[in-house]
PDB file of N, CA and C in Angstrom:
ATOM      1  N   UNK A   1      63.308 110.018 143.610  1.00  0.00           N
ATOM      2  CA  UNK A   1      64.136 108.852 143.864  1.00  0.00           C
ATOM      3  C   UNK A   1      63.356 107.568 143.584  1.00  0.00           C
ATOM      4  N   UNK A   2      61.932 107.189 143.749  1.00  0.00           N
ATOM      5  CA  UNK A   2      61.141 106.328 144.010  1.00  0.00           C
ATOM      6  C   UNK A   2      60.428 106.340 141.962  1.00  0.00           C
ATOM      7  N   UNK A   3      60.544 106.819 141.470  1.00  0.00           N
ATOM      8  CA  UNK A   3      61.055 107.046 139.696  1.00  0.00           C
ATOM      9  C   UNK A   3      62.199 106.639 139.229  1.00  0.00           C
ATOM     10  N   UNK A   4      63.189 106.941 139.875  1.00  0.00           N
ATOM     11  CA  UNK A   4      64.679 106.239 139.233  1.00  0.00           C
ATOM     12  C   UNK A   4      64.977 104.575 139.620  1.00  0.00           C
ATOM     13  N   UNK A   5      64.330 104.579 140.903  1.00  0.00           N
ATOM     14  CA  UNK A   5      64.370 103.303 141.609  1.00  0.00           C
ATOM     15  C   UNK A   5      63.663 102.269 140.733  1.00  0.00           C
ATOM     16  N   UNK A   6      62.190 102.308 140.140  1.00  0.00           N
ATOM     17  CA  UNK A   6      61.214 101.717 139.803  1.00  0.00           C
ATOM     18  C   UNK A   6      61.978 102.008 138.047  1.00  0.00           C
ATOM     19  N   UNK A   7      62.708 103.395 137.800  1.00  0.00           N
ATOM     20  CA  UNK A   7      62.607 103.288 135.872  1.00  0.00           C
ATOM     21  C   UNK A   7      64.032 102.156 135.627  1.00  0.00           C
ATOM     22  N   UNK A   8      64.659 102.024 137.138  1.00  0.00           N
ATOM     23  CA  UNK A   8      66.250 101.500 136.895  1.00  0.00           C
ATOM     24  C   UNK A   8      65.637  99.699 136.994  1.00  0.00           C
ATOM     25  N   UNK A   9      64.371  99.301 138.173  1.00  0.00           N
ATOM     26  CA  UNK A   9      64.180  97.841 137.853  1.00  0.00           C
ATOM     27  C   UNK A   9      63.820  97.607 136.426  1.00  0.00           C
ATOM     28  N   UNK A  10      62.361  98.462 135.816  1.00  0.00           N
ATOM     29  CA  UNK A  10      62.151  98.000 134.637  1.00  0.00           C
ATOM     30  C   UNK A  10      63.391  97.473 133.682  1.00  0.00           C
ATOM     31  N   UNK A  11      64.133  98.784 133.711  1.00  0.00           N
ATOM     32  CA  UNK A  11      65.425  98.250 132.748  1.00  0.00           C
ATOM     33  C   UNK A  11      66.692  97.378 133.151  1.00  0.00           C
ATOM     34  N   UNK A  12      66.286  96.755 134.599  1.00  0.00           N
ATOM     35  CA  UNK A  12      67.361  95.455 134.611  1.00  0.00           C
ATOM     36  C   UNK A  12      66.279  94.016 134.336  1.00  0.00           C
ATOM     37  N   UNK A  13      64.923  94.518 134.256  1.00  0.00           N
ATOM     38  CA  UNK A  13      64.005  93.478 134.163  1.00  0.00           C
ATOM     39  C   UNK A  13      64.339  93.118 132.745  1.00  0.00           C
ATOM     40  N   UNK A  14      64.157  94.124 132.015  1.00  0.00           N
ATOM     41  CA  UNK A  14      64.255  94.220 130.341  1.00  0.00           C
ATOM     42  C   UNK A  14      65.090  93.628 129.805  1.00  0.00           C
ATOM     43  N   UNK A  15      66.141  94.126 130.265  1.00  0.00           N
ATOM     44  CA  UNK A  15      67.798  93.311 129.885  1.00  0.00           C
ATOM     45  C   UNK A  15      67.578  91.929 130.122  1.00  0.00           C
ATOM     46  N   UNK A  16      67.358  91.409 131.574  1.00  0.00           N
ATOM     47  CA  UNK A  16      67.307  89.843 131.672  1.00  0.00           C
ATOM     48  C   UNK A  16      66.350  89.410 130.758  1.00  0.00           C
ATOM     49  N   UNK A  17      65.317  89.545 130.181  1.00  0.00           N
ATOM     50  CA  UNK A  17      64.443  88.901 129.208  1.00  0.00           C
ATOM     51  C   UNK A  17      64.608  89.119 127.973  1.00  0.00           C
ATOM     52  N   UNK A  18      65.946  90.114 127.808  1.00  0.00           N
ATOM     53  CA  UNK A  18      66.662  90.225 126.029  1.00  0.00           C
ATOM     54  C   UNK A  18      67.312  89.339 125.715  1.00  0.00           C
ATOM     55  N   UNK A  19      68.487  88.993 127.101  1.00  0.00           N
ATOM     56  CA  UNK A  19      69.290  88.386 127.409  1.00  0.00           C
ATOM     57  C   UNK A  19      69.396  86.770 127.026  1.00  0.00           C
ATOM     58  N   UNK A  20      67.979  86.450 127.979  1.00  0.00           N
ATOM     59  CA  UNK A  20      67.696  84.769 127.257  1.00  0.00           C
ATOM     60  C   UNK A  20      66.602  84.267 125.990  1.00  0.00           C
ATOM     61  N   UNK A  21      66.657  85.829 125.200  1.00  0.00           N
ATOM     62  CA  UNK A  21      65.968  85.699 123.921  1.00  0.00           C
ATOM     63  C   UNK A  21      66.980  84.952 122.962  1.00  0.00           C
ATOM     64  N   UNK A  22      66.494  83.793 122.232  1.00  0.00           N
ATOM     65  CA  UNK A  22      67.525  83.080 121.386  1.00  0.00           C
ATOM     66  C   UNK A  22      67.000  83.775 120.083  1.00  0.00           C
ATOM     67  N   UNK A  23      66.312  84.644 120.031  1.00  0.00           N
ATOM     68  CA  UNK A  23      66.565  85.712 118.662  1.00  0.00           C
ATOM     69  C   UNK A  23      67.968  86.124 118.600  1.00  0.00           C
ATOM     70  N   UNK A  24      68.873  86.479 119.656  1.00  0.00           N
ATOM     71  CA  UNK A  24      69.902  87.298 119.822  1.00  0.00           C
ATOM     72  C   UNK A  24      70.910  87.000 119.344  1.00  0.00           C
ATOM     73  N   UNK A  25      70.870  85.721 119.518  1.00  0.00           N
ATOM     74  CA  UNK A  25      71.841  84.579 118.895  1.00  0.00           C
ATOM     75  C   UNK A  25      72.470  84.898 117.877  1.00  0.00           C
ATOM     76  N   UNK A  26      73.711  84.685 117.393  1.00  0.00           N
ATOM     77  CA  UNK A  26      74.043  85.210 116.262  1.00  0.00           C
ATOM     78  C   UNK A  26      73.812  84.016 115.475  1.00  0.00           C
ATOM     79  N   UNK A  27      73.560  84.208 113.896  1.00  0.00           N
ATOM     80  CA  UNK A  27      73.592  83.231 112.518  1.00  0.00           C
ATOM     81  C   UNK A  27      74.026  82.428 112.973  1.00  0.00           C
ATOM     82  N   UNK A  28      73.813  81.432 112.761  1.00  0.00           N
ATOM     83  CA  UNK A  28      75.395  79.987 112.274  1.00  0.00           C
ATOM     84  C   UNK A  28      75.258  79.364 110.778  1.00  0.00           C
ATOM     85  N   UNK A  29      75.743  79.615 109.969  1.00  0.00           N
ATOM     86  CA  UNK A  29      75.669  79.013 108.680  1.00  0.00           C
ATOM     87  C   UNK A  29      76.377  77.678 108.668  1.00  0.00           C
ATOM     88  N   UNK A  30      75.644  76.970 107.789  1.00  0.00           N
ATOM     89  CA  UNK A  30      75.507  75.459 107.852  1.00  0.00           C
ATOM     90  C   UNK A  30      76.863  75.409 106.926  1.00  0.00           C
ATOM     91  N   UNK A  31      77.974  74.418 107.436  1.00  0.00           N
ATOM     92  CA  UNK A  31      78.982  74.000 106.725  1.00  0.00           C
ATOM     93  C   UNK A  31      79.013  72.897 105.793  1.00  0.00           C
ATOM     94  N   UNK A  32      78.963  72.494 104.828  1.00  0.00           N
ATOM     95  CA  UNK A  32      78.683  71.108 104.198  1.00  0.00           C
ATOM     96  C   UNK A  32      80.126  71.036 103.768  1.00  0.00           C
ATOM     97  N   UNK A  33      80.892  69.527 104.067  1.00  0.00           N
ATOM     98  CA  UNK A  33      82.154  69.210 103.709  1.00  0.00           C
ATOM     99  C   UNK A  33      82.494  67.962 103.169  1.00  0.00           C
ATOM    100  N   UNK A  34      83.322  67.697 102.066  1.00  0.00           N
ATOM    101  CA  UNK A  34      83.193  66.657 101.681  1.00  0.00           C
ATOM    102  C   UNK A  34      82.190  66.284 100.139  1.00  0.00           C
ATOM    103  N   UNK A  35      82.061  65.103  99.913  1.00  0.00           N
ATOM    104  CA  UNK A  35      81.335  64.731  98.744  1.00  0.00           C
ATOM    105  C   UNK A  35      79.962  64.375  98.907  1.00  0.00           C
ATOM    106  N   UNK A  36      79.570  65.484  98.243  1.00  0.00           N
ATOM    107  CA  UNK A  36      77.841  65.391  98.549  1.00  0.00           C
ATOM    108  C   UNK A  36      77.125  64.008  97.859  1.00  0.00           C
ATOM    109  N   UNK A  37      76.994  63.146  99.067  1.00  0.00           N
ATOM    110  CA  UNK A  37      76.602  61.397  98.750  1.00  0.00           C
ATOM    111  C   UNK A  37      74.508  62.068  98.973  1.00  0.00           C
ATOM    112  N   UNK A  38      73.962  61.382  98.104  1.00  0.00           N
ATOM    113  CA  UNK A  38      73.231  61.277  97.468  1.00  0.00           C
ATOM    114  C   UNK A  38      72.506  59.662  97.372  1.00  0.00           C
ATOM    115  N   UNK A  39      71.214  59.906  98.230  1.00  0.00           N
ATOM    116  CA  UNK A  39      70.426  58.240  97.806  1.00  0.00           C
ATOM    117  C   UNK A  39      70.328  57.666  96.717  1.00  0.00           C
ATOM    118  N   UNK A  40      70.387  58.361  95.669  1.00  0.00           N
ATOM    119  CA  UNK A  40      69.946  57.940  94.149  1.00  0.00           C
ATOM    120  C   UNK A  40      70.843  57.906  93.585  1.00  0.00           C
ATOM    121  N   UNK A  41      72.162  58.224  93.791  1.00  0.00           N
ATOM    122  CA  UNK A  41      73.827  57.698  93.312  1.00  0.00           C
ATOM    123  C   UNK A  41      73.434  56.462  93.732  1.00  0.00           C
ATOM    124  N   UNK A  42      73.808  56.321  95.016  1.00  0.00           N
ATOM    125  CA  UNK A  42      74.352  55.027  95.579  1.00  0.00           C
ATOM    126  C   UNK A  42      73.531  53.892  95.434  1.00  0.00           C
ATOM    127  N   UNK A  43      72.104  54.386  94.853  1.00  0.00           N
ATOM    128  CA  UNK A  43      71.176  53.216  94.666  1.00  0.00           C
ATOM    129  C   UNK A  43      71.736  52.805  92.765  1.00  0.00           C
ATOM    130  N   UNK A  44      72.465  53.827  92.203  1.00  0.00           N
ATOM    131  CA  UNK A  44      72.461  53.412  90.746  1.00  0.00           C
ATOM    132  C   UNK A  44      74.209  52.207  90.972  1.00  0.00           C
ATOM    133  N   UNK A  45      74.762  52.251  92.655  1.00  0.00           N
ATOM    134  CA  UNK A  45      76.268  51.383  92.224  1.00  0.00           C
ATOM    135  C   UNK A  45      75.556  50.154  91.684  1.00  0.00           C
ATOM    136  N   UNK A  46      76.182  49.547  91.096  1.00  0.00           N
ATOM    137  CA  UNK A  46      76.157  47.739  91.239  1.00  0.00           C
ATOM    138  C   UNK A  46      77.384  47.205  90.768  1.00  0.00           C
ATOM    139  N   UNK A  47      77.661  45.933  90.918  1.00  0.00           N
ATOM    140  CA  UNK A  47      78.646  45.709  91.035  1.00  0.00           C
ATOM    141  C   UNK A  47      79.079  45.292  89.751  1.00  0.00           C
ATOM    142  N   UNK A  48      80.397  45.541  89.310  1.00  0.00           N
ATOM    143  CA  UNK A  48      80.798  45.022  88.093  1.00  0.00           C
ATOM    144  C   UNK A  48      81.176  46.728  87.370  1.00  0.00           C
ATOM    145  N   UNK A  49      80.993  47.922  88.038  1.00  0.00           N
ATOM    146  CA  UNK A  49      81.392  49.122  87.269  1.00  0.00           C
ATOM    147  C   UNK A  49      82.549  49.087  87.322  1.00  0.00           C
ATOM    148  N   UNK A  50      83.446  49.904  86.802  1.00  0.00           N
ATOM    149  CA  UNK A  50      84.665  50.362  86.349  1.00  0.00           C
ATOM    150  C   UNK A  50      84.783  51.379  86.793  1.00  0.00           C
ATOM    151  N   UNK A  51      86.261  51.470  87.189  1.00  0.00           N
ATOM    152  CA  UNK A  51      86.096  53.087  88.257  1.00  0.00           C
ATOM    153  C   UNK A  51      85.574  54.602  87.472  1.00  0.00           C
ATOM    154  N   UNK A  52      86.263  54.436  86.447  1.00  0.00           N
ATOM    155  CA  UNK A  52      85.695  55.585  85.756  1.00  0.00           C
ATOM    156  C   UNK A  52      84.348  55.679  85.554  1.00  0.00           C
ATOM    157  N   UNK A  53      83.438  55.073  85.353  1.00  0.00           N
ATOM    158  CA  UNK A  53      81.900  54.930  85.634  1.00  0.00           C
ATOM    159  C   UNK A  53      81.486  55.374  87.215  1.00  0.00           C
ATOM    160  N   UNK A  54      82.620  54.923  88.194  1.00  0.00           N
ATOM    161  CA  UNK A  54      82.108  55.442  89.814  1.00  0.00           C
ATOM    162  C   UNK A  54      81.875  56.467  89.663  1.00  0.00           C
ATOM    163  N   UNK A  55      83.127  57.175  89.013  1.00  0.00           N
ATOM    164  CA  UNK A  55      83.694  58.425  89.642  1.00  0.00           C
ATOM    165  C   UNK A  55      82.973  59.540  88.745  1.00  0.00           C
ATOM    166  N   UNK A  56      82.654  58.867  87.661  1.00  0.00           N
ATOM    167  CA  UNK A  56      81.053  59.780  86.890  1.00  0.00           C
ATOM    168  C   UNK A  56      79.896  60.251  87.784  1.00  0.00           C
ATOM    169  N   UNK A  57      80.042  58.856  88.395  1.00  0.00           N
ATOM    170  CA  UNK A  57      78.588  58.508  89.273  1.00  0.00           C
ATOM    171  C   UNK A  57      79.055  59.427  90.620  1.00  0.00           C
ATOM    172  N   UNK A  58      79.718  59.301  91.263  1.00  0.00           N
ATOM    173  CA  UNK A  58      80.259  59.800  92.274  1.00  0.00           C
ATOM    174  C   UNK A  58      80.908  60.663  92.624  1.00  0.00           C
ATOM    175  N   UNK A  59      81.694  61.288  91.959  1.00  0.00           N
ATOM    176  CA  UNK A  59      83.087  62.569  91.715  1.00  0.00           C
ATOM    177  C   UNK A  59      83.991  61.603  92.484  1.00  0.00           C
ATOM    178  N   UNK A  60      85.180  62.437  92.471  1.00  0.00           N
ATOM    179  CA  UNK A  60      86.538  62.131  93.111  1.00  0.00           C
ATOM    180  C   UNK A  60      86.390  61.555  94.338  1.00  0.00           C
ATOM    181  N   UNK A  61      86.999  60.622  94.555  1.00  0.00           N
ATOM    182  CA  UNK A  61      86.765  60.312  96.166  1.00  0.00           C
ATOM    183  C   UNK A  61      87.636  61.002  97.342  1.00  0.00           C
ATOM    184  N   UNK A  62      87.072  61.245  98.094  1.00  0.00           N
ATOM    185  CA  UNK A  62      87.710  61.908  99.375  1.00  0.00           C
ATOM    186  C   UNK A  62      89.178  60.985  99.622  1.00  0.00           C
ATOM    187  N   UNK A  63      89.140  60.174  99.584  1.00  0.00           N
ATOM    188  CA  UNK A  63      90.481  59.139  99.692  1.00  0.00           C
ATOM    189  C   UNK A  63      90.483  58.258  99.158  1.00  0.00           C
ATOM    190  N   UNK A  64      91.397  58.931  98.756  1.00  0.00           N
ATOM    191  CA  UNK A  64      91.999  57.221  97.903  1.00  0.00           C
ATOM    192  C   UNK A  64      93.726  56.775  97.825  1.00  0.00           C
ATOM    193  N   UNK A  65      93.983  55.998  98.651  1.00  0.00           N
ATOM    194  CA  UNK A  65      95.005  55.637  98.958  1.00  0.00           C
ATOM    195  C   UNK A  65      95.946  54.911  98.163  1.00  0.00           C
ATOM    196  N   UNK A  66      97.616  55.157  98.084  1.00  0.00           N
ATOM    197  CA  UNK A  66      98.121  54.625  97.193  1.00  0.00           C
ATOM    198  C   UNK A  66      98.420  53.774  97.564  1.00  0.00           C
ATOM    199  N   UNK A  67      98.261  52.949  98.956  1.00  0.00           N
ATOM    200  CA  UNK A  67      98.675  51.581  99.493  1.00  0.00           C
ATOM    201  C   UNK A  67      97.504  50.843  99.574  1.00  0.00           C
ATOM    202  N   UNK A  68      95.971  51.292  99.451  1.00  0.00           N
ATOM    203  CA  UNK A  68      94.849  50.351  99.220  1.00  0.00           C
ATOM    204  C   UNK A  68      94.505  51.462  98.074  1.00  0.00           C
ATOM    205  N   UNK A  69      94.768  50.413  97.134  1.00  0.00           N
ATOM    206  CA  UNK A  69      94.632  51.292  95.494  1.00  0.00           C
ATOM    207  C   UNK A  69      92.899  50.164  94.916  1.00  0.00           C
ATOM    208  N   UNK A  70      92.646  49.680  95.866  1.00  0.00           N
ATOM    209  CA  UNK A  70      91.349  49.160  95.549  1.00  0.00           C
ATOM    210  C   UNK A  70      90.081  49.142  96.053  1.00  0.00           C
ATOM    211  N   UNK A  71      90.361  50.386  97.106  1.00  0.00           N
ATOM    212  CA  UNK A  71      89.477  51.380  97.980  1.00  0.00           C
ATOM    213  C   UNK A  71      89.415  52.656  97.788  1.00  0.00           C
ATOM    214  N   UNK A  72      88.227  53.040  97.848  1.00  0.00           N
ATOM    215  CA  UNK A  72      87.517  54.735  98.093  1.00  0.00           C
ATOM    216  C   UNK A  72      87.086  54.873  98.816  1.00  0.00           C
ATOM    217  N   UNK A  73      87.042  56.189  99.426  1.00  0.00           N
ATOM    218  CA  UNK A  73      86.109  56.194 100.476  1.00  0.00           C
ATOM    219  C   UNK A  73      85.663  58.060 100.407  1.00  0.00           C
ATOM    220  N   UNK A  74      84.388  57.937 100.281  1.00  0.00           N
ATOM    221  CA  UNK A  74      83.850  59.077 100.021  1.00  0.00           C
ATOM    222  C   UNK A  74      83.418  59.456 101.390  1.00  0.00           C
ATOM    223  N   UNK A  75      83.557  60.721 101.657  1.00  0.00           N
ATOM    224  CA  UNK A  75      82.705  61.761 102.707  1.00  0.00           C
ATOM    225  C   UNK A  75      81.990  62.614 102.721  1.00  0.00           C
ATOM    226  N   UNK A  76      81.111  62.751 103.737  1.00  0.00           N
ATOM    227  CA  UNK A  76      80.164  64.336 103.895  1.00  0.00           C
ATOM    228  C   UNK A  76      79.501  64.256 105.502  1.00  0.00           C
ATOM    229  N   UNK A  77      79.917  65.686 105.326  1.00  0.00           N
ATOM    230  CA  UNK A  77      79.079  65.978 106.733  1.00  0.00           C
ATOM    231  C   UNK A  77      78.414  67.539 106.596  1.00  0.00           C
ATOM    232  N   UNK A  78      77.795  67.451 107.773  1.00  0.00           N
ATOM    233  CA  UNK A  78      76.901  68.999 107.642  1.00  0.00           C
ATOM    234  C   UNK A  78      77.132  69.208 109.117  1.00  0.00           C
ATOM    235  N   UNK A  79      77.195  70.481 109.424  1.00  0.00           N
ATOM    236  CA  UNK A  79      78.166  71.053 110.633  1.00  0.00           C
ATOM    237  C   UNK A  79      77.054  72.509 110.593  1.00  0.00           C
ATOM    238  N   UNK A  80      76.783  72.686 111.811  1.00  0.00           N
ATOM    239  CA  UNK A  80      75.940  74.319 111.982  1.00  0.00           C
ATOM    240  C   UNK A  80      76.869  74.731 113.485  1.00  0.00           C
ATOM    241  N   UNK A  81      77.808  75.779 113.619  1.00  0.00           N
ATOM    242  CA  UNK A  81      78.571  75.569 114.411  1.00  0.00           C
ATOM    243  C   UNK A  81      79.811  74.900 114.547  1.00  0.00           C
ATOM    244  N   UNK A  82      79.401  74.931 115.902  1.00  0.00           N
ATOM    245  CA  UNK A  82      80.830  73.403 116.271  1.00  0.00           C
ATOM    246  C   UNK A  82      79.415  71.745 116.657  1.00  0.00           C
ATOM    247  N   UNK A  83      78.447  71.944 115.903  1.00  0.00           N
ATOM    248  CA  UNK A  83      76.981  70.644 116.138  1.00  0.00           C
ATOM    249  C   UNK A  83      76.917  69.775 114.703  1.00  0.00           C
ATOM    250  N   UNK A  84      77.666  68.904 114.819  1.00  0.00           N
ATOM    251  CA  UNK A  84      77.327  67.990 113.647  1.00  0.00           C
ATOM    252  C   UNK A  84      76.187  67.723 113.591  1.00  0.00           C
ATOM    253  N   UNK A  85      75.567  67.700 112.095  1.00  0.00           N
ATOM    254  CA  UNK A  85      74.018  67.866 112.152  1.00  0.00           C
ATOM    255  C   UNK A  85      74.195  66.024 111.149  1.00  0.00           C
ATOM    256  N   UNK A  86      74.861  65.958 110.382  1.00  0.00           N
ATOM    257  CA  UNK A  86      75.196  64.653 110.022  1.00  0.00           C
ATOM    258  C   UNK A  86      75.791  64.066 109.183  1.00  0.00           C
ATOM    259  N   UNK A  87      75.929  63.080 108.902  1.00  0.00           N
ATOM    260  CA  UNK A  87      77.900  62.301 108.274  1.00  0.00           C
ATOM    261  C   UNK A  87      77.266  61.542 107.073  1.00  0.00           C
ATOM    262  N   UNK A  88      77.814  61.037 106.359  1.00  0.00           N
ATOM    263  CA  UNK A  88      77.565  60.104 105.671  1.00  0.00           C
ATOM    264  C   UNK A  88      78.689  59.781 105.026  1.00  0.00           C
ATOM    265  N   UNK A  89      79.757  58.264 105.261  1.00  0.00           N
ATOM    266  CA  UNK A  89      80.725  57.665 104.887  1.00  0.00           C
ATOM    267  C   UNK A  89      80.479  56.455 103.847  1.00  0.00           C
ATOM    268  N   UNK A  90      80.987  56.289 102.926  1.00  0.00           N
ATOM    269  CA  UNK A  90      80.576  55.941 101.605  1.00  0.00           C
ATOM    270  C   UNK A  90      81.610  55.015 101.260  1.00  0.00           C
ATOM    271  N   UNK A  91      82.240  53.596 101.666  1.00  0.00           N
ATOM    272  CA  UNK A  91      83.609  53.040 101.008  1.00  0.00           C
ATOM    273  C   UNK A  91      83.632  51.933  99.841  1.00  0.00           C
ATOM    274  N   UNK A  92      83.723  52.091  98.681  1.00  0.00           N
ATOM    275  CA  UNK A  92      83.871  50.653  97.730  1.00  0.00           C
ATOM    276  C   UNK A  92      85.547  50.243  97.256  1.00  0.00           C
ATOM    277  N   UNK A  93      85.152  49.278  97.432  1.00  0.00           N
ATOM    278  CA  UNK A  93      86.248  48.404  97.341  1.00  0.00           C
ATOM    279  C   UNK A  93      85.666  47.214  95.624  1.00  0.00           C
ATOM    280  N   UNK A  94      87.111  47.335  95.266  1.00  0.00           N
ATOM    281  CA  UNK A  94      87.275  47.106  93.738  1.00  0.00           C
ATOM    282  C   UNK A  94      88.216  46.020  93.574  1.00  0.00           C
ATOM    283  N   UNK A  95      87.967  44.836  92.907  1.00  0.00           N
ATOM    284  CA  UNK A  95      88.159  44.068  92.541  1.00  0.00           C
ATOM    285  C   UNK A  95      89.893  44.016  91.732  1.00  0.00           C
ATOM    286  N   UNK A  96      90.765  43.364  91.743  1.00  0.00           N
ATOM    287  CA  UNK A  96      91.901  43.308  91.178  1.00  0.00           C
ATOM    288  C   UNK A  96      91.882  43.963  89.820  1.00  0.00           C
ATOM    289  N   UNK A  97      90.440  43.521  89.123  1.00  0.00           N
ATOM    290  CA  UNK A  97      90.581  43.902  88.056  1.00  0.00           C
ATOM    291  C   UNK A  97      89.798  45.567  87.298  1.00  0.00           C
ATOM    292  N   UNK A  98      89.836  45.573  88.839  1.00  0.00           N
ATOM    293  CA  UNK A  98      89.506  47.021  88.717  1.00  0.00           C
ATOM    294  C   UNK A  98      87.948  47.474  88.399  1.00  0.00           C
ATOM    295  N   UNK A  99      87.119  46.288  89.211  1.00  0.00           N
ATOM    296  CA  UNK A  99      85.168  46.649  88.911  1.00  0.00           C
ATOM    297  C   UNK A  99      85.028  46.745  90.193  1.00  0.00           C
ATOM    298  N   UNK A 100      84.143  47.131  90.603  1.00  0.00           N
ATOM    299  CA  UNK A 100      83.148  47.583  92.142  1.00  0.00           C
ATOM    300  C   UNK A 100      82.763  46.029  91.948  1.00  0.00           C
ATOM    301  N   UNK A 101      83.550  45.816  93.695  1.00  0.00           N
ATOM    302  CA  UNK A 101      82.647  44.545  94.471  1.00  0.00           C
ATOM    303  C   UNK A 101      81.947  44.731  95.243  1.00  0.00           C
ATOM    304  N   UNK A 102      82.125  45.456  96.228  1.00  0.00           N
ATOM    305  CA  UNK A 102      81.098  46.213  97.582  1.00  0.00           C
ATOM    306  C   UNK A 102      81.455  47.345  97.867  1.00  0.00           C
ATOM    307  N   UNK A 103      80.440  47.729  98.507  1.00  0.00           N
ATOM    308  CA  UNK A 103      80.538  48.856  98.785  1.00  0.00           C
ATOM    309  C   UNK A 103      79.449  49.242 100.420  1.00  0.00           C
ATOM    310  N   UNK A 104      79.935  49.958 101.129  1.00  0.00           N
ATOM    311  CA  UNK A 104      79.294  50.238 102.346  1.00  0.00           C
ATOM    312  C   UNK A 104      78.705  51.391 102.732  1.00  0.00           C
ATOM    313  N   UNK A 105      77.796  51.724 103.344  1.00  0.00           N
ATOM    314  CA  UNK A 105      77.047  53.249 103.143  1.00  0.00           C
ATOM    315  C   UNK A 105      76.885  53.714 104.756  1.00  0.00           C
ATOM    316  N   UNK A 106      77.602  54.106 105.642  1.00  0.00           N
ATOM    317  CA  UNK A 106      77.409  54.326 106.974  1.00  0.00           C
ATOM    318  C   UNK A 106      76.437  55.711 106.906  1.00  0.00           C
ATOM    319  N   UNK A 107      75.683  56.465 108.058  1.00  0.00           N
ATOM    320  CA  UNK A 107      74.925  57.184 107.579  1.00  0.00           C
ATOM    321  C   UNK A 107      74.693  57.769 108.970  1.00  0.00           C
ATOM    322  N   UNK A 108      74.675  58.891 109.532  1.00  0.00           N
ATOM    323  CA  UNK A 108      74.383  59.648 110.767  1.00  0.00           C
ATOM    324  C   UNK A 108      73.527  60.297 110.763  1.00  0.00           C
ATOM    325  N   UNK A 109      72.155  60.611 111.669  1.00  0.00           N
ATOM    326  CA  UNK A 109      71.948  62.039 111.106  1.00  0.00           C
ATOM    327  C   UNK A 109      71.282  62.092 112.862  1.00  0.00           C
ATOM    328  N   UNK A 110      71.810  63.612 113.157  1.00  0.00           N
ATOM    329  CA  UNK A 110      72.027  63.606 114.825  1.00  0.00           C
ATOM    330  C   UNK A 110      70.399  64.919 114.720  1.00  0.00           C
ATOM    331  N   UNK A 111      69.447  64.795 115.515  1.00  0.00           N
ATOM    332  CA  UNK A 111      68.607  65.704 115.751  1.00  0.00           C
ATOM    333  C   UNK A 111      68.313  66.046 117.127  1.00  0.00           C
ATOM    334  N   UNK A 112      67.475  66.825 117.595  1.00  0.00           N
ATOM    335  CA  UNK A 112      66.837  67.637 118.534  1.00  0.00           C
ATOM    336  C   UNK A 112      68.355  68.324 119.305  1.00  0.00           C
ATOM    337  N   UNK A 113      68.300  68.698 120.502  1.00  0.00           N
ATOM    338  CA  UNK A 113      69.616  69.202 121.071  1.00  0.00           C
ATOM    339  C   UNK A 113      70.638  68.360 121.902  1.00  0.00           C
ATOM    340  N   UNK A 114      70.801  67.077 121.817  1.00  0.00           N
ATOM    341  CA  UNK A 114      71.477  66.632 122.095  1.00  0.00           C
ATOM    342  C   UNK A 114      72.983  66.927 121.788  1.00  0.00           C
TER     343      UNK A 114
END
């Protein structure tokens, strides 16, 4: 009895220290969504391009609206889980005559476990 007693703690000892092993964890594969924005795009905008030159530079924009037809607005984020790991919102706005006047570069990037 004093064998089953002592072989039954080891193996509830065992379990609790499998238990809060974060080996156990299952995968999480990293989601990337949106338009992969890039430092060295956004350093080549300047102002005076033509959209078709953006959109070389840039691909398609995530939105583009038919009631502000002189805005884009590009997206990306990276997601591991349900943990945004980080964003990056991208909007230029275009001139009547249809060239890049500005443009804005918002930028997230969330670390440790918060």
């Amino acid at each position: 009895m004093k064998q089953l007693t002592s072989t039954f703690l080891i193996a509830i000892l065992s379990l609790g220290g499998i238990s809060g092993c974060s080996a156990l964890a299952p995968f999480k594969v990293a989601v990337l969504q949106g338009n992969i924005i890039e430092d060295k795009d956004v350093k080549q905008l300047v102002k005076g391009l033509n959209k078709d030159q953006v959109q070389y530079l840039l691909g398609t924009p995530l939105l583009n609206s038919p009631i502000h037809q002189n805005r884009w607005d590009y997206f990306y984020s990276v997601k591991i889980g349900e943990k945004i790991i980080g964003e990056k919102k991208l909007s230029l706005i275009f001139s009547n005559d249809e060239k890049l006047d500005t443009w804005v570069l918002e930028e997230t990037t969330l670390t440790g476990d918060s």
